[in-house]
C-alpha atoms as a PDB file:
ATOM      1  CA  UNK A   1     113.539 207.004 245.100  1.00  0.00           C
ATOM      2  CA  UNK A   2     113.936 210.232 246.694  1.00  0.00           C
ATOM      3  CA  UNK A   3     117.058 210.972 245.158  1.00  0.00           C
ATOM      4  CA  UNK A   4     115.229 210.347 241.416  1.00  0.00           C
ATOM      5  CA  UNK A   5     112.004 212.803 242.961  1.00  0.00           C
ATOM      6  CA  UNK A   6     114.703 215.313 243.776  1.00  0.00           C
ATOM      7  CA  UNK A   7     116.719 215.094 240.884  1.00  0.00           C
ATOM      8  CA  UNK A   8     113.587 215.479 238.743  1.00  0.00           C
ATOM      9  CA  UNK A   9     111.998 218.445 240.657  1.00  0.00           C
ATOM     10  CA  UNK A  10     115.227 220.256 240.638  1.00  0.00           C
ATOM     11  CA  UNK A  11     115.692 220.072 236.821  1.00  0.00           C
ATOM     12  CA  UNK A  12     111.952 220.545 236.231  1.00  0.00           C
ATOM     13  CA  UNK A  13     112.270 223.973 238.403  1.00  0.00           C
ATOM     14  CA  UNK A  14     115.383 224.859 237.493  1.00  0.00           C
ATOM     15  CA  UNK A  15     114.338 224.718 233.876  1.00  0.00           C
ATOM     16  CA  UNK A  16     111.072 226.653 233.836  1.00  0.00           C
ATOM     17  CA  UNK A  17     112.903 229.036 236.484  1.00  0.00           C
ATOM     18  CA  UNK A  18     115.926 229.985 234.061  1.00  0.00           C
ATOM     19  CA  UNK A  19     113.024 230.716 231.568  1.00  0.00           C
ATOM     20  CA  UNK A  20     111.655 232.880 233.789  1.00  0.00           C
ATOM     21  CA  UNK A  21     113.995 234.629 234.901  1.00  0.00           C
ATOM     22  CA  UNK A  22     115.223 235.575 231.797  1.00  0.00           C
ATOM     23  CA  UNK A  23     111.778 237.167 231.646  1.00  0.00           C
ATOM     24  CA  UNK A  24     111.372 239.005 235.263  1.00  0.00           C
ATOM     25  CA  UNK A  25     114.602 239.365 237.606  1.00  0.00           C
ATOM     26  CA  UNK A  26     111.594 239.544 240.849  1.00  0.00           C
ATOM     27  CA  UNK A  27     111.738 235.596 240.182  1.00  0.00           C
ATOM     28  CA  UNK A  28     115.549 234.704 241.134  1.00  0.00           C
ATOM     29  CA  UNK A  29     114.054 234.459 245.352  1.00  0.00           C
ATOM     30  CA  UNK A  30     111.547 232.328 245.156  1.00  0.00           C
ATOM     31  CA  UNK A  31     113.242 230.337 242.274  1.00  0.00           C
ATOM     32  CA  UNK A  32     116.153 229.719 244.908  1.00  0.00           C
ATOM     33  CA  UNK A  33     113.499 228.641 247.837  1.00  0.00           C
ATOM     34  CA  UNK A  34     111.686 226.484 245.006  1.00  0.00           C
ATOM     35  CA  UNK A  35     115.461 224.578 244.279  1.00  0.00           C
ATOM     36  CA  UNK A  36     116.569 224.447 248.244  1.00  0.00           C
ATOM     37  CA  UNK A  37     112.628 222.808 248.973  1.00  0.00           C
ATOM     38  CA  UNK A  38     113.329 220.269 246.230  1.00  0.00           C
ATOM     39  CA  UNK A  39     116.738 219.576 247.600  1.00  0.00           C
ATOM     40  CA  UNK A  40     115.662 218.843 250.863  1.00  0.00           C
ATOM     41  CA  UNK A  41     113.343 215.952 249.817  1.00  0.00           C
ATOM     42  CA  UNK A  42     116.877 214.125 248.611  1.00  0.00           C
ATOM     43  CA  UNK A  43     118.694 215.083 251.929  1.00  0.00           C
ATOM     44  CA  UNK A  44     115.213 213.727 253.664  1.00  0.00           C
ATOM     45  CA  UNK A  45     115.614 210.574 251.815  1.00  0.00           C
ATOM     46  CA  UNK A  46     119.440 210.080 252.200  1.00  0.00           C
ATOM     47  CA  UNK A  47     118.899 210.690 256.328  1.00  0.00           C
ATOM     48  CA  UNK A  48     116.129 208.233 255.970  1.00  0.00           C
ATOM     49  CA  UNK A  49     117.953 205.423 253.976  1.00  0.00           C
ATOM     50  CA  UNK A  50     120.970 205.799 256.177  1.00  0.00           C
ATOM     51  CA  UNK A  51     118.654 205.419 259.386  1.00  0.00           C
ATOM     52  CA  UNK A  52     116.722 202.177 257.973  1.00  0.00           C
ATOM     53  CA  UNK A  53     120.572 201.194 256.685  1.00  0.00           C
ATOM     54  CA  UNK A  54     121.522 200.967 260.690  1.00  0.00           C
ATOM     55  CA  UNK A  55     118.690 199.206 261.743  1.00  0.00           C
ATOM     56  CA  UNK A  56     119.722 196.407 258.763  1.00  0.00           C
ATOM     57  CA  UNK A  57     122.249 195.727 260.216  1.00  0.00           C
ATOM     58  CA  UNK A  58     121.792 195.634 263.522  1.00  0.00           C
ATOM     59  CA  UNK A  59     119.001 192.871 263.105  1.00  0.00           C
ATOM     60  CA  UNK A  60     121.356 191.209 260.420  1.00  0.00           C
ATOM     61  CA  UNK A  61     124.354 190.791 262.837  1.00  0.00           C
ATOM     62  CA  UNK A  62     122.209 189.580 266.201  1.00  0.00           C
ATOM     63  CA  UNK A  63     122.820 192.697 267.873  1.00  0.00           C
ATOM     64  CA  UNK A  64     120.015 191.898 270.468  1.00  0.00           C
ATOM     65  CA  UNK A  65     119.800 188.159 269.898  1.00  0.00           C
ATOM     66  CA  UNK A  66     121.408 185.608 272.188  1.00  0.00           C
ATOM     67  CA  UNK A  67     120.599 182.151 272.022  1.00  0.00           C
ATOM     68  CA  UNK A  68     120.362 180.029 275.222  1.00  0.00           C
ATOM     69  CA  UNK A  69     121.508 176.103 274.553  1.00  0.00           C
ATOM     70  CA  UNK A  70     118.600 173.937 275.506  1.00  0.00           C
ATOM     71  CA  UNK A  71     118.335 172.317 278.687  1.00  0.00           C
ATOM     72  CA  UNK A  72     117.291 168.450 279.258  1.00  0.00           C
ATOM     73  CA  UNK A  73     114.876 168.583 282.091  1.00  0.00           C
ATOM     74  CA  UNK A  74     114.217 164.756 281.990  1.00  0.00           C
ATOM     75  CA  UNK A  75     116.929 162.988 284.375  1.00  0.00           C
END
């Protein structure tokens, strides 16, 4: 989902920026900050997948899970 959210803010900005920068050459700075903002959010949510990715599989495999075999205390 953050992929899509970046993907759609950098072609929404990247549009209307073009436009206006065809207009006023002052814009091409903070057109650049607006596109390197936008890409951040997918590099947050790749970091973020990848971390929640680990912790899958970890729990998945048992990592921290051992299993004692029961004990008959009645003799």
């Amino acid at each position: 989902m953050a992929s899509l959210a970046a993907g759609l803010a950098i072609g929404i900005v990247g549009d209307s920026s073009v436009r206006a920068y065809g207009k006023q050459d002052k814009i091409f700075v903070a057109m650049i900050l607006m596109l390197i903002f936008a890409e951040a959010l997918g590099l947050y949510g790749l970091i973020i997948s990848l971390l929640m990715n680990n912790v899958a599989t970890k729990a998945n495999s048992g990592a921290g899970l051992q299993c004692r075999p029961e004990t008959n205390s009645t003799q």
